[in-house]
PDB file of N, CA and C in Angstrom:
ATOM      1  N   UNK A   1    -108.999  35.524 -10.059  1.00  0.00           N
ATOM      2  CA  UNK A   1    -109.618  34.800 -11.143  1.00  0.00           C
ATOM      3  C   UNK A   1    -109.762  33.334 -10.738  1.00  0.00           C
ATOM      4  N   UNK A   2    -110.751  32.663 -10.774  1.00  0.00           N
ATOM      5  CA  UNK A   2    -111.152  31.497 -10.442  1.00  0.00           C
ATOM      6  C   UNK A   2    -110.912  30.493 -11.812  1.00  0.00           C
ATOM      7  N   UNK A   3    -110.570  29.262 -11.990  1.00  0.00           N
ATOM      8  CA  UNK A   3    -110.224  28.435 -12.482  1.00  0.00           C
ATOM      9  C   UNK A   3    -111.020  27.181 -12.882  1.00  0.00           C
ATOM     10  N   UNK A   4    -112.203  26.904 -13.664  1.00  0.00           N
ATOM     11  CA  UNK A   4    -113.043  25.980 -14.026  1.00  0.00           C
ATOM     12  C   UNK A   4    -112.494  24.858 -14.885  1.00  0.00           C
ATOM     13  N   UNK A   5    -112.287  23.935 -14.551  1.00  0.00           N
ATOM     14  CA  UNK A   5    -111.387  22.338 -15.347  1.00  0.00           C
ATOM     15  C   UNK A   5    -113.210  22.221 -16.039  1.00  0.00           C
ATOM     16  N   UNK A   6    -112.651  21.953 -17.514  1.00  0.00           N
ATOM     17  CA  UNK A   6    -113.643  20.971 -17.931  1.00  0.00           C
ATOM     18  C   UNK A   6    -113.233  19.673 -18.423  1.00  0.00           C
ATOM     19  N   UNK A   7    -114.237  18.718 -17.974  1.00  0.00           N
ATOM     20  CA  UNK A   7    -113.550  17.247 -18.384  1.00  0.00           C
ATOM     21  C   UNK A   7    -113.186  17.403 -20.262  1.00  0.00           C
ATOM     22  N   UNK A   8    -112.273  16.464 -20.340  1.00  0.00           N
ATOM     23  CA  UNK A   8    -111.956  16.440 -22.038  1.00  0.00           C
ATOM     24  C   UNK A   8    -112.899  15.361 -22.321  1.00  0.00           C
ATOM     25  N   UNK A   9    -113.193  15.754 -23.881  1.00  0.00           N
ATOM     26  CA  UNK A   9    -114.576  14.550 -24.553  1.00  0.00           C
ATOM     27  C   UNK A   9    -114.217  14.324 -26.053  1.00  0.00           C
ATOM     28  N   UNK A  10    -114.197  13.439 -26.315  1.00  0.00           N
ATOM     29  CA  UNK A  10    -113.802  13.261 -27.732  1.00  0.00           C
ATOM     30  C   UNK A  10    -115.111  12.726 -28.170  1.00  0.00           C
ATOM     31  N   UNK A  11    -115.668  13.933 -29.292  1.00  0.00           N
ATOM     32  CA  UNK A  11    -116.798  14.114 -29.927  1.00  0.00           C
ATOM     33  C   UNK A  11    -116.426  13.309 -31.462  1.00  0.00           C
ATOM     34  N   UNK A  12    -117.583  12.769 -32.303  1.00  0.00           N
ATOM     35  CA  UNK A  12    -117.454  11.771 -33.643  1.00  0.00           C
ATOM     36  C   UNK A  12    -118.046  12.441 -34.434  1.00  0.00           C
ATOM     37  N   UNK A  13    -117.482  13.107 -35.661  1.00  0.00           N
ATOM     38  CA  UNK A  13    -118.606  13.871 -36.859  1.00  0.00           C
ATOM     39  C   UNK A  13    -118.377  12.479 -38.100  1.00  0.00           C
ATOM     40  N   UNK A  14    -119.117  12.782 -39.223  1.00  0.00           N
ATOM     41  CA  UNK A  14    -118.979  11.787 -40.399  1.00  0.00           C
ATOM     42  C   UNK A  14    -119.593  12.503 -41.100  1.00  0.00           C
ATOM     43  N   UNK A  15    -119.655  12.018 -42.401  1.00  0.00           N
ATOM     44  CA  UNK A  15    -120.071  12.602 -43.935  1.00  0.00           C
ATOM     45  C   UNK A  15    -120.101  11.327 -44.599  1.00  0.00           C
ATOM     46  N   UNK A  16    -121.091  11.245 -45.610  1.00  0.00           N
ATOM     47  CA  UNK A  16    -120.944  11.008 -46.827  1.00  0.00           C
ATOM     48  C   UNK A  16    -121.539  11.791 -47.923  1.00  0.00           C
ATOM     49  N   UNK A  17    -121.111  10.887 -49.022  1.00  0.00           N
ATOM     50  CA  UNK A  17    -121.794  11.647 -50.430  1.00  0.00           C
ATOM     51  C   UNK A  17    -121.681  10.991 -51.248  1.00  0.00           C
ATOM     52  N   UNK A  18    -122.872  11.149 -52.116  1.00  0.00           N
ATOM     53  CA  UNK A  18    -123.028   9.827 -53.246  1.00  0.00           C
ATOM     54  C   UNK A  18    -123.004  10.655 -54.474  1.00  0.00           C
ATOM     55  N   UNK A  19    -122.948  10.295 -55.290  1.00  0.00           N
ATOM     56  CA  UNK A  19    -122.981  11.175 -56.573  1.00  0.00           C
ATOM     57  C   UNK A  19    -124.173  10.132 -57.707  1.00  0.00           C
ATOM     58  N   UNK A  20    -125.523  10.119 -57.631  1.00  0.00           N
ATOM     59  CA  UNK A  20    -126.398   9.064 -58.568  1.00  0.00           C
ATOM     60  C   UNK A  20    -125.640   9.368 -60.130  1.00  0.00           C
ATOM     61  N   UNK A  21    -125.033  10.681 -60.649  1.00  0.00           N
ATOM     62  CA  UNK A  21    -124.983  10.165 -61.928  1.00  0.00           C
ATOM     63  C   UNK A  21    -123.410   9.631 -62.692  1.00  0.00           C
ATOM     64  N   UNK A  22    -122.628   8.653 -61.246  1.00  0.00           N
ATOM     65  CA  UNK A  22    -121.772   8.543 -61.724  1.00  0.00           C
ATOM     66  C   UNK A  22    -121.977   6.795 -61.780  1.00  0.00           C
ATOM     67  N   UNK A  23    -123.138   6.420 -61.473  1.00  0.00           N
ATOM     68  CA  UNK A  23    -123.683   5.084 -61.320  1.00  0.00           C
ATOM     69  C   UNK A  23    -124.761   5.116 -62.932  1.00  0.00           C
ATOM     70  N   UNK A  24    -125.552   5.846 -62.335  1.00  0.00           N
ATOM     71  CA  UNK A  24    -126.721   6.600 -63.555  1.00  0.00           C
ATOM     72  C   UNK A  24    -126.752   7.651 -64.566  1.00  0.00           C
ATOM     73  N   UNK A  25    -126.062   7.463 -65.706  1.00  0.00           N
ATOM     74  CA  UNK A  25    -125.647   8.708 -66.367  1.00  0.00           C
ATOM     75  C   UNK A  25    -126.754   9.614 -66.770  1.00  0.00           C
ATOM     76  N   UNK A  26    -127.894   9.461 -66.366  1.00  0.00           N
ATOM     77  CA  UNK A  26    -129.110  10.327 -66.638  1.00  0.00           C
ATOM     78  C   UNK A  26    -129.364  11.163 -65.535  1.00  0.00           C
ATOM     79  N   UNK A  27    -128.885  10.684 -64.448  1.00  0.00           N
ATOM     80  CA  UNK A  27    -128.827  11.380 -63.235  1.00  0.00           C
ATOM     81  C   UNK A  27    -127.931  12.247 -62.627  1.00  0.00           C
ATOM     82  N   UNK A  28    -127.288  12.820 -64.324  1.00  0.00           N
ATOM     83  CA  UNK A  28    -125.743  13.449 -64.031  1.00  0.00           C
ATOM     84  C   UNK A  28    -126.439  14.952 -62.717  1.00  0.00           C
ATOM     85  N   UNK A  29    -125.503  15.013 -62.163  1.00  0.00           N
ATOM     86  CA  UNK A  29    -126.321  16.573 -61.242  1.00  0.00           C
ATOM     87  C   UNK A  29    -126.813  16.092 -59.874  1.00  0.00           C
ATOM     88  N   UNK A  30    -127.462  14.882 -59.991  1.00  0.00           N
ATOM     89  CA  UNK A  30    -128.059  14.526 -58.738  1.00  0.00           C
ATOM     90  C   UNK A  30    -127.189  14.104 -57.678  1.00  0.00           C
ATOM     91  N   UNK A  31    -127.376  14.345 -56.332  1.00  0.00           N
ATOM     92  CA  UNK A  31    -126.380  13.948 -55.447  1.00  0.00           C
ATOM     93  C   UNK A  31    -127.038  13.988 -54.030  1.00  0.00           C
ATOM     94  N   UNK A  32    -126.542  13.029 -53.188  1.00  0.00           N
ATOM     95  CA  UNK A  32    -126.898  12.716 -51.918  1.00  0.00           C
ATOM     96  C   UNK A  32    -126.111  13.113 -50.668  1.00  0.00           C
ATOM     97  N   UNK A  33    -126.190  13.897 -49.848  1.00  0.00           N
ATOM     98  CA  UNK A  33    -124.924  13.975 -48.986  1.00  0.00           C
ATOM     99  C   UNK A  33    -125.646  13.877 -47.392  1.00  0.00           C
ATOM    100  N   UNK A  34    -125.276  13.363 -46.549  1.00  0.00           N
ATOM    101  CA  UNK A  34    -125.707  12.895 -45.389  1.00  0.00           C
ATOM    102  C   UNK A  34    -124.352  13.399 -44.097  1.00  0.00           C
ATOM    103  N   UNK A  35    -124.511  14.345 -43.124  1.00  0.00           N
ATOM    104  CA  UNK A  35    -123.949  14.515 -42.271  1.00  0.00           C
ATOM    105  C   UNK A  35    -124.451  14.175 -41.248  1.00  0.00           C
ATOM    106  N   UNK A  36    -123.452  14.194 -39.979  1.00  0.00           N
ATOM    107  CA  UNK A  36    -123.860  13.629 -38.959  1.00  0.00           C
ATOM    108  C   UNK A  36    -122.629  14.407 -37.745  1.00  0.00           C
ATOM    109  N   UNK A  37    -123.284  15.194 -36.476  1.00  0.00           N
ATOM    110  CA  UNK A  37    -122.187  15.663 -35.673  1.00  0.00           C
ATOM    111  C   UNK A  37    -122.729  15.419 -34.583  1.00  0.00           C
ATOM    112  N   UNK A  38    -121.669  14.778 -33.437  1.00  0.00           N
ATOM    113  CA  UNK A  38    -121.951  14.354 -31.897  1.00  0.00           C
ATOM    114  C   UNK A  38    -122.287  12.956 -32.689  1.00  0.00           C
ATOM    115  N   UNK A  39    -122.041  12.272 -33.205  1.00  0.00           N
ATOM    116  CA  UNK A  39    -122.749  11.181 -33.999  1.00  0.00           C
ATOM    117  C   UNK A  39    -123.176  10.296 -32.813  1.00  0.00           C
ATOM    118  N   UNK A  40    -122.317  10.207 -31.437  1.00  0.00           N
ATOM    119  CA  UNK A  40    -122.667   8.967 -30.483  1.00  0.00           C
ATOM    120  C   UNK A  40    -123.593   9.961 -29.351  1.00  0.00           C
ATOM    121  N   UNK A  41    -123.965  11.050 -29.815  1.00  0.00           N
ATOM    122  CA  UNK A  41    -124.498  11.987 -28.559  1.00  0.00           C
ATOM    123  C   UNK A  41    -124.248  12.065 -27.438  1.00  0.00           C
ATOM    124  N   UNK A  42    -122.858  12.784 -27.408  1.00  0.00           N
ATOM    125  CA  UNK A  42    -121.874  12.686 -25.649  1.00  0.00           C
ATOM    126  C   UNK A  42    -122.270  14.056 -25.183  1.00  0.00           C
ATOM    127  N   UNK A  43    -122.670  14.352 -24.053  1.00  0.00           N
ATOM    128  CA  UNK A  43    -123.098  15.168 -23.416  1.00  0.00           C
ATOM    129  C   UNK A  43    -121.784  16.053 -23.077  1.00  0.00           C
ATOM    130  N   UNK A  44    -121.600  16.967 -23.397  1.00  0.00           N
ATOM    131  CA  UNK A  44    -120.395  17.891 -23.306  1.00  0.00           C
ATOM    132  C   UNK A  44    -120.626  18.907 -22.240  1.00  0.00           C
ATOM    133  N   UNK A  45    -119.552  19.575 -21.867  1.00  0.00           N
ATOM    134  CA  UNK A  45    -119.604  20.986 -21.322  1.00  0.00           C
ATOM    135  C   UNK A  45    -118.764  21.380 -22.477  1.00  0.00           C
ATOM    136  N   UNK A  46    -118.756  22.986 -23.182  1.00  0.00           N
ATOM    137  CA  UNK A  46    -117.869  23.316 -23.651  1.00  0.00           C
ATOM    138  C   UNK A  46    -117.060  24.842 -23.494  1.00  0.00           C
ATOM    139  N   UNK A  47    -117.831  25.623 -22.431  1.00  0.00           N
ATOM    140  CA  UNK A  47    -117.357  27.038 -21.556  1.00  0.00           C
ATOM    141  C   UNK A  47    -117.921  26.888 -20.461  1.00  0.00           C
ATOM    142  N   UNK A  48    -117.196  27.748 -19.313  1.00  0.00           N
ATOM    143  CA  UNK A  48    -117.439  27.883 -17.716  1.00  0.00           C
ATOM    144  C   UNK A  48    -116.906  29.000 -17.984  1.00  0.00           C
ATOM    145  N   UNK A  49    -117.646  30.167 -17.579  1.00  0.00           N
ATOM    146  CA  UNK A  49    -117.227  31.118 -17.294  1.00  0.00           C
ATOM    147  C   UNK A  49    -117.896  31.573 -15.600  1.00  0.00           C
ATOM    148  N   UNK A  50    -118.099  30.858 -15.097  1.00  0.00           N
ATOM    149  CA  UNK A  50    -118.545  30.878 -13.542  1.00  0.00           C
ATOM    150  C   UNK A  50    -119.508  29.112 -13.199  1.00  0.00           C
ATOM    151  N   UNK A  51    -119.171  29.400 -11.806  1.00  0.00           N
ATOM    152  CA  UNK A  51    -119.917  27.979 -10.944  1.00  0.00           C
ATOM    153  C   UNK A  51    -121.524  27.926 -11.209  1.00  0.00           C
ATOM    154  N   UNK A  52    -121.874  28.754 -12.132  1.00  0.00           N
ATOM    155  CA  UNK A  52    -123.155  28.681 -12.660  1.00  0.00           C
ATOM    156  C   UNK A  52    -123.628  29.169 -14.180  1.00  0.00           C
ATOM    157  N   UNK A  53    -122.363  29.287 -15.013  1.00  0.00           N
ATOM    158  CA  UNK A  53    -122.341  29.932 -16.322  1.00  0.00           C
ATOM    159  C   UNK A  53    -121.154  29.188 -17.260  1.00  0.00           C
ATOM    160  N   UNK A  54    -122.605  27.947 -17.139  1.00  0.00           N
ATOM    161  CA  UNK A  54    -121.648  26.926 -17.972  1.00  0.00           C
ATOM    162  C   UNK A  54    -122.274  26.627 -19.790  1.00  0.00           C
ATOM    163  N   UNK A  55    -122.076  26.385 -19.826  1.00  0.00           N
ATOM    164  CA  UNK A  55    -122.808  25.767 -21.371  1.00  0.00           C
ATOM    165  C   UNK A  55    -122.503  24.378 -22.227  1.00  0.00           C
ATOM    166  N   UNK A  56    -123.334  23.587 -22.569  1.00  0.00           N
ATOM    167  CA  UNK A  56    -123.374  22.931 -23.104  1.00  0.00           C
ATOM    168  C   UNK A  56    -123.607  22.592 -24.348  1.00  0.00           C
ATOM    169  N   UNK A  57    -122.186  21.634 -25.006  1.00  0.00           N
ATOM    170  CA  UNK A  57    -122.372  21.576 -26.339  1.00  0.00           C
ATOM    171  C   UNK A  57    -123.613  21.289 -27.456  1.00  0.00           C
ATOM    172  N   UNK A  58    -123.685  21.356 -28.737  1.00  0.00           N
ATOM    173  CA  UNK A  58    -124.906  20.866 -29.416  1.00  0.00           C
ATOM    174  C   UNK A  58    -124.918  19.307 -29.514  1.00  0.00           C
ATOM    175  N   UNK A  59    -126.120  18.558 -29.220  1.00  0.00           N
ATOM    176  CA  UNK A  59    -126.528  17.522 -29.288  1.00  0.00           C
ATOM    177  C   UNK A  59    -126.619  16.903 -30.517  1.00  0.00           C
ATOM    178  N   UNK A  60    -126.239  15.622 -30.589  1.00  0.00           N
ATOM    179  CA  UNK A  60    -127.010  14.771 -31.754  1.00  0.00           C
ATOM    180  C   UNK A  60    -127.679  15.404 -33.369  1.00  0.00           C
ATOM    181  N   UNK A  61    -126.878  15.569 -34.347  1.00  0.00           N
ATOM    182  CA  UNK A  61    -126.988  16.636 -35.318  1.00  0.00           C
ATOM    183  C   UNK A  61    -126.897  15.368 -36.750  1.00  0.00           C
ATOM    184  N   UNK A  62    -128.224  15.376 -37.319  1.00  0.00           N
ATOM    185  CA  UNK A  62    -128.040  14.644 -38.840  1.00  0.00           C
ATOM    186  C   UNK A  62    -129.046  15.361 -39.925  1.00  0.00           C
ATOM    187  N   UNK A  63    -128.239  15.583 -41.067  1.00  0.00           N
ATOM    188  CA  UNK A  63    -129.029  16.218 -42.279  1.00  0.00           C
ATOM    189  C   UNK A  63    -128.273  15.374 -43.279  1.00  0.00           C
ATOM    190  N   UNK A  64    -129.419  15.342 -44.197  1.00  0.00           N
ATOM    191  CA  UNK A  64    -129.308  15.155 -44.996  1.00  0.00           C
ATOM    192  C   UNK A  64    -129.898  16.158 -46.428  1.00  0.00           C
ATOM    193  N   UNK A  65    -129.145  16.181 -47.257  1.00  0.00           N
ATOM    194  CA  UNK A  65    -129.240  16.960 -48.598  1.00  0.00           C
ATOM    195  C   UNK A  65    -129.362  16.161 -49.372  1.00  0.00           C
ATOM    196  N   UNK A  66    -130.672  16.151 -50.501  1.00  0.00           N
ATOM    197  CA  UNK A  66    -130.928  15.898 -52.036  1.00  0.00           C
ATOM    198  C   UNK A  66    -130.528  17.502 -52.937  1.00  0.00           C
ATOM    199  N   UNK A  67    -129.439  17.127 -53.380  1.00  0.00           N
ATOM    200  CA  UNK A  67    -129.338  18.044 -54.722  1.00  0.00           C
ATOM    201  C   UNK A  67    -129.787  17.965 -56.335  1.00  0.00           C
ATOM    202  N   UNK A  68    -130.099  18.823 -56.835  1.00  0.00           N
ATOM    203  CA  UNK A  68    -130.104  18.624 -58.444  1.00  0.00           C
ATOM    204  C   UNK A  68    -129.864  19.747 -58.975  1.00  0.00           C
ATOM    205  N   UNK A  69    -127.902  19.905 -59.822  1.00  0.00           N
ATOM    206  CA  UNK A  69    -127.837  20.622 -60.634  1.00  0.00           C
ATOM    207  C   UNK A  69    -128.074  20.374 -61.913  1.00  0.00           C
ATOM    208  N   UNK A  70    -128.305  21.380 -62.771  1.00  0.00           N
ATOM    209  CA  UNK A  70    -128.328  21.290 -63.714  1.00  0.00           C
ATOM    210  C   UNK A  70    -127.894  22.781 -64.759  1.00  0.00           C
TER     211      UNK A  70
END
């Protein structure tokens, strides 16, 4: 069995979330939430399973969500 080191990487996620109807009481329900993963986009390896069967992590990841319950 052969032995593949991958370098270590310390990856940055974040969140927020706003809530409009705790500012705006007409806007009770409405809400903002904004994610973000790889936030500084570090180029990863994250499996080696051979000297040519490597893979690389997901890149640079932001969504954002408008909600409205009601």
């Amino acid at each position: 069995m052969d032995l593949y080191r991958i370098p270590v990487v310390t990856l940055v996620d974040a969140a927020i979330r706003y809530d409009f109807g705790y500012r705006y009481p007409t806007l009770k329900g409405v809400d903002l939430a904004v994610n973000a993963t790889n936030l500084f986009d570090k180029t990863c390896v994250t499996t080696c399973i051979s000297a040519t069967g490597c893979d690389y992590g997901n890149r640079q990841t932001i969504l954002a969500t408008l909600r409205d319950r009601w």
